[in-house]
C-alpha atoms as a PDB file:
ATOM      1  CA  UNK A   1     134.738 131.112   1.850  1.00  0.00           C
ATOM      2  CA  UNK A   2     135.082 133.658   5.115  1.00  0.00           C
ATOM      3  CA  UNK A   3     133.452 136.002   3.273  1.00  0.00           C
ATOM      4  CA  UNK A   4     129.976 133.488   2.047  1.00  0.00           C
ATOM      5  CA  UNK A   5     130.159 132.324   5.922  1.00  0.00           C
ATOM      6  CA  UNK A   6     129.338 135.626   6.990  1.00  0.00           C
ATOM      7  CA  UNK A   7     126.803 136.925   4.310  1.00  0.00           C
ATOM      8  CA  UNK A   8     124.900 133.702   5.175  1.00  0.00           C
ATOM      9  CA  UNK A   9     125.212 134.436   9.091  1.00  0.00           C
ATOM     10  CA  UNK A  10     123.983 138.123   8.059  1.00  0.00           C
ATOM     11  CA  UNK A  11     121.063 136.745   5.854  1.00  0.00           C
ATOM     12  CA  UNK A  12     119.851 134.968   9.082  1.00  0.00           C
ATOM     13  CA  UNK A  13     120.411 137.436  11.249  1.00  0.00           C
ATOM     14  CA  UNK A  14     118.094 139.744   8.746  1.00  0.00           C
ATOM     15  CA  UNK A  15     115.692 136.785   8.796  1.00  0.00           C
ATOM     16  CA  UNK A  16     115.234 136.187  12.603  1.00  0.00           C
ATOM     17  CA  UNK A  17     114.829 139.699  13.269  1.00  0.00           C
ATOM     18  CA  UNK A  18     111.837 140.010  11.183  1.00  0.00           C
ATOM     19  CA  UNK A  19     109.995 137.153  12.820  1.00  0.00           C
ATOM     20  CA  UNK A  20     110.512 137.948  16.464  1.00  0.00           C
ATOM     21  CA  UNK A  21     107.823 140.724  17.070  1.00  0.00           C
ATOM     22  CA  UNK A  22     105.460 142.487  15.071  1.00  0.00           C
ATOM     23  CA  UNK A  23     106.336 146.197  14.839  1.00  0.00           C
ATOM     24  CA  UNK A  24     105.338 148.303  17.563  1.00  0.00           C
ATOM     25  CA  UNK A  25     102.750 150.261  15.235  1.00  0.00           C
ATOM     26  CA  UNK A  26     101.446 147.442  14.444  1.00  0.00           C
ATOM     27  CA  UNK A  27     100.367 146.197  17.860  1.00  0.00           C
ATOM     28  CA  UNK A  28      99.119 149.344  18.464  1.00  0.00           C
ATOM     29  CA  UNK A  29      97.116 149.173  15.630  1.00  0.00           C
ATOM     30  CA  UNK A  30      95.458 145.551  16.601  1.00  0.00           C
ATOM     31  CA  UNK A  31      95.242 146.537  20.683  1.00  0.00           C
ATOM     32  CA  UNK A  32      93.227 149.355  19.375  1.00  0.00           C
ATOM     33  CA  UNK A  33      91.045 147.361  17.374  1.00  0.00           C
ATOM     34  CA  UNK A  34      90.244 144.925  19.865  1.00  0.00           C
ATOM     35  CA  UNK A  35      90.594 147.793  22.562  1.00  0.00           C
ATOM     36  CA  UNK A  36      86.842 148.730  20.798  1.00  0.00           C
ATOM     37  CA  UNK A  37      85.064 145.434  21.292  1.00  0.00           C
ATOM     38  CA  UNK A  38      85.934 145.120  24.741  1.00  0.00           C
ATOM     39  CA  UNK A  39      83.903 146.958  27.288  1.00  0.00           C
ATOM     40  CA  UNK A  40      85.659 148.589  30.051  1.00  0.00           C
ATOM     41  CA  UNK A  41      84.144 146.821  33.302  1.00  0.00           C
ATOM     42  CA  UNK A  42      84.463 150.472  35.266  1.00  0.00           C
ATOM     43  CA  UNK A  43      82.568 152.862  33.026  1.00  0.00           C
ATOM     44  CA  UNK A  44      80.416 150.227  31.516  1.00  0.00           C
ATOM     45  CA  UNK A  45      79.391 152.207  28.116  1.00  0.00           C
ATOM     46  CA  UNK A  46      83.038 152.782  26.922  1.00  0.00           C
ATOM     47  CA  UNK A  47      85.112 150.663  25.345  1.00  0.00           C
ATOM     48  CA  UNK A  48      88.583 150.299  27.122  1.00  0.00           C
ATOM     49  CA  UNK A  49      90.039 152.017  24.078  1.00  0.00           C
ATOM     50  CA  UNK A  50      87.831 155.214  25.326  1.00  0.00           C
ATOM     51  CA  UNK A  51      88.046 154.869  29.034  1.00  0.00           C
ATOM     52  CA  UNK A  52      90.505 156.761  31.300  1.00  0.00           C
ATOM     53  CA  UNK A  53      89.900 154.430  34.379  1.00  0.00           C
ATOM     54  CA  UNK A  54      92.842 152.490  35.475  1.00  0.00           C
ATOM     55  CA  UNK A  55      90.998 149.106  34.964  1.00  0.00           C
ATOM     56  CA  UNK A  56      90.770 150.049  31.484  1.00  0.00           C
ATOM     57  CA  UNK A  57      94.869 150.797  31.431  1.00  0.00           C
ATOM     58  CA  UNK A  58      95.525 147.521  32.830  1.00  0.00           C
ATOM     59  CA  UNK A  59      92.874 145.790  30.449  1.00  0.00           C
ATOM     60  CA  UNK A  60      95.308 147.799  27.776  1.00  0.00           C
ATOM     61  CA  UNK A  61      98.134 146.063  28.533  1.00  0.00           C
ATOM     62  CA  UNK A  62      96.863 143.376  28.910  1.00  0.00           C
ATOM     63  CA  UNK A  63      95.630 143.141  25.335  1.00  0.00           C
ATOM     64  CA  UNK A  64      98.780 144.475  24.466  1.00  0.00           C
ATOM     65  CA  UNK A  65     100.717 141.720  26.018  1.00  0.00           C
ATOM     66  CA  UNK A  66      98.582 139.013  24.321  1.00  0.00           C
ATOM     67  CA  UNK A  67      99.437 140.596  21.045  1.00  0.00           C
ATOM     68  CA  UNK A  68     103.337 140.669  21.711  1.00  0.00           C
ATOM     69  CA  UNK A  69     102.661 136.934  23.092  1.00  0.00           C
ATOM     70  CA  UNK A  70     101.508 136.148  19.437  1.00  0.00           C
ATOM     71  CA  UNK A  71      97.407 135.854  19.820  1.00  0.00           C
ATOM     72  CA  UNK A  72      95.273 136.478  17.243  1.00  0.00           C
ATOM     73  CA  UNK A  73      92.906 139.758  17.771  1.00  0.00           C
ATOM     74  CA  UNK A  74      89.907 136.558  18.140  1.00  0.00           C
ATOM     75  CA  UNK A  75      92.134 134.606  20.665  1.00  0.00           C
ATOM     76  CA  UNK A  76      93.054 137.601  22.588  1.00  0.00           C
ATOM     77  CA  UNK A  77      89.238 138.699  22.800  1.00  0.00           C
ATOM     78  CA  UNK A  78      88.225 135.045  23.810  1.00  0.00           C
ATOM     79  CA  UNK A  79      90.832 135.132  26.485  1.00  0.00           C
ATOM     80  CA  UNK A  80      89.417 138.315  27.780  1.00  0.00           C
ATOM     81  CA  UNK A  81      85.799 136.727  27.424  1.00  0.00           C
ATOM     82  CA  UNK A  82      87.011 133.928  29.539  1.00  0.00           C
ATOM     83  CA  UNK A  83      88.462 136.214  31.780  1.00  0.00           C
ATOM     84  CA  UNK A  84      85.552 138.510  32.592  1.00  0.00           C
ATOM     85  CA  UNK A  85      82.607 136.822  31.563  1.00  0.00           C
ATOM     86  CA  UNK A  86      80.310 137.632  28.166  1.00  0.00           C
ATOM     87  CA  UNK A  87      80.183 141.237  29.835  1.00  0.00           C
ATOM     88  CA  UNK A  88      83.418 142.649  28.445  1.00  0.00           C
ATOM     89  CA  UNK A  89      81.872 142.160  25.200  1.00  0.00           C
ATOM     90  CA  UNK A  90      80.658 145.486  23.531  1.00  0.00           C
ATOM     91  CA  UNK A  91      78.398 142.881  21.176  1.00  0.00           C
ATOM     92  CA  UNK A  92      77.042 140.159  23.523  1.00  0.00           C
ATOM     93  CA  UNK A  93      76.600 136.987  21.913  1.00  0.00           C
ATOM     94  CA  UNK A  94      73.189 135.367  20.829  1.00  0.00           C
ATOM     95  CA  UNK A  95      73.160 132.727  23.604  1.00  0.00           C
ATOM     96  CA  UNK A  96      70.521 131.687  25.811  1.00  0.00           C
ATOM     97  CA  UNK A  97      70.906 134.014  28.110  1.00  0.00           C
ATOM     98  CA  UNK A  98      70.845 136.271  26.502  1.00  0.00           C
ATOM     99  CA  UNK A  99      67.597 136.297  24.176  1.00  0.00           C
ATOM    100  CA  UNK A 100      65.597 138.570  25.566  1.00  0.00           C
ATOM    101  CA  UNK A 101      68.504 141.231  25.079  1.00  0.00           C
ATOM    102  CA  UNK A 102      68.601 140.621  21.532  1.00  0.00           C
ATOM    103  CA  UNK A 103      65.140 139.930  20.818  1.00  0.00           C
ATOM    104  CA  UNK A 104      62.845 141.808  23.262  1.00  0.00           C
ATOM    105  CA  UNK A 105      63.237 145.240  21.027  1.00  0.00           C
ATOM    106  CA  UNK A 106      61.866 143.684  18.064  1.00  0.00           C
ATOM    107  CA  UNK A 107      58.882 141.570  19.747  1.00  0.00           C
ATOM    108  CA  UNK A 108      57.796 145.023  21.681  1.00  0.00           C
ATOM    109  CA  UNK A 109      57.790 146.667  17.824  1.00  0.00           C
ATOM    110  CA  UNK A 110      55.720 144.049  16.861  1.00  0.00           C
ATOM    111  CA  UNK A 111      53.296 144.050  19.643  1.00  0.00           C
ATOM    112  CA  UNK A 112      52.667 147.881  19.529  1.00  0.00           C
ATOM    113  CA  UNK A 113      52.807 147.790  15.609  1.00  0.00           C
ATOM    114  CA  UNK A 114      49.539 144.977  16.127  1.00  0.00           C
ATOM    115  CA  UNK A 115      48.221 147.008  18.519  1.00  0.00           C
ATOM    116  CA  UNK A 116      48.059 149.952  16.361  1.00  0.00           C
ATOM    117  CA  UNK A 117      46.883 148.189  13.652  1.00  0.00           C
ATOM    118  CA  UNK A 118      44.228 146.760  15.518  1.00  0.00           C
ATOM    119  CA  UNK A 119      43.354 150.727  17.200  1.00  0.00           C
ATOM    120  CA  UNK A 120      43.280 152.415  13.599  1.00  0.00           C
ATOM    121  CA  UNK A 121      40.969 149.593  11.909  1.00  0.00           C
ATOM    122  CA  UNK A 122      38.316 149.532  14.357  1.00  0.00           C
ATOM    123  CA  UNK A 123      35.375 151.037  13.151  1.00  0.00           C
ATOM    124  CA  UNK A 124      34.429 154.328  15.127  1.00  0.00           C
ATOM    125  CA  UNK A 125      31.368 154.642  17.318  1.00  0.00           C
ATOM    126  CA  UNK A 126      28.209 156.066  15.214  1.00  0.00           C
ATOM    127  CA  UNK A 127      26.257 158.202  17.930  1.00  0.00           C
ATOM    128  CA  UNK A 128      22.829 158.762  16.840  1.00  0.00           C
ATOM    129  CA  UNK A 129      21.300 161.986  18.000  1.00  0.00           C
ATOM    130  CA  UNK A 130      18.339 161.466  20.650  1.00  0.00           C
ATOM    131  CA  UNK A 131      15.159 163.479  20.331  1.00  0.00           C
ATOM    132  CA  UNK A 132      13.920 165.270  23.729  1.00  0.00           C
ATOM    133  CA  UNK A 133      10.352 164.549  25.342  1.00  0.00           C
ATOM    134  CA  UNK A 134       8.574 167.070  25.239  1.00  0.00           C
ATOM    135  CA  UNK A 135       9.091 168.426  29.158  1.00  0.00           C
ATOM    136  CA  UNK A 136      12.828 168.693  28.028  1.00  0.00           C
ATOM    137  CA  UNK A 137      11.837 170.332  24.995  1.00  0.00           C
ATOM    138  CA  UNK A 138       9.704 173.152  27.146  1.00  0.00           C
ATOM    139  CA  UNK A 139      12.760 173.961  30.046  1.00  0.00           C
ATOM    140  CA  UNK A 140      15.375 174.545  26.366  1.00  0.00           C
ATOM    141  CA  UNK A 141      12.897 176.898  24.957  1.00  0.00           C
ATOM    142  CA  UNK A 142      12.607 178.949  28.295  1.00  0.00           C
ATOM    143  CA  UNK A 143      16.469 179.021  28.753  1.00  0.00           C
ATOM    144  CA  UNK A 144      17.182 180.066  25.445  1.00  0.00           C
ATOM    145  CA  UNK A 145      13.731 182.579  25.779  1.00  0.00           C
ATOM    146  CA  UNK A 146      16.164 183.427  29.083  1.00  0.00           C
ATOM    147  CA  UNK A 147      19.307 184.300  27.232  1.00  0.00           C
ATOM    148  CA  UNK A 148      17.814 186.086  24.527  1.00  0.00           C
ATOM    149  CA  UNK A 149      16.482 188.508  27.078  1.00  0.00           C
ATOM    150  CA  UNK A 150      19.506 188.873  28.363  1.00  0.00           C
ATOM    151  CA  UNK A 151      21.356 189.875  26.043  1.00  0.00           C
END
């Protein structure tokens, strides 16, 4: 009886040490992940998982600490969103505010697309050749009688 007493105590011992804490790979792993969504608010055009500044290390552990506190990758970046605003977010979202980010690219296409559309289908300007009167017709002759001389 002893000896079923202590294979069951050992069976959840085994048990509750697999639940405590993901593996330290594997929070490395997701803090690395969601380390490349979130921008670092120092070098603006890195993701913290890039950036050597020392806002980024602390935006690290942070992440990191969310993981071991048993977030989600989505709750850990929503609590960073809350945290520092829709800025820390490498991919804004499509929000008021934030329309003419998203959209402004494709209407300026557009409009210069129309616009060259508009430039290559216009019909070209036929100039007719004018005739000289005759006074204008006298001073060519005597310039060109002028070069011909010349040379």
């Amino acid at each position: 009886m002893k000896l079923c007493y202590t294979f069951i105590l050992a069976l959840f011992v085994s048990f509750s040490a697999f639940s405590q804490t993901p593996p330290e790979a594997e929070i490395d792993a997701r803090a690395r992940e969601v380390g490349r969504s979130i921008r670092c608010v120092v070098c603006q055009n890195q993701s913290i998982d890039e950036s050597d500044a020392s806002l980024a290390q602390d935006m690290r552990k942070l992440v990191r600490a969310r993981i071991r506190a048993g977030d989600s990758n989505d709750e850990v970046i929503s609590f960073m969103q809350n945290r520092y605003g829709d800025f820390v977010l490498l991919k804004p979202p499509v929000q008021t505010n934030t329309y003419l980010l998203w959209f402004a690219p494709a209407i300026l296409f557009g409009f210069f697309l129309l616009w060259y559309v508009v430039r290559v289908r216009r019909k070209p300007v036929k100039l007719e050749p004018q005739t000289l009167s005759a006074d204008e017709l006298k001073r060519f002759e005597k310039l060109t009688i002028n070069q011909e001389t010349d040379t």
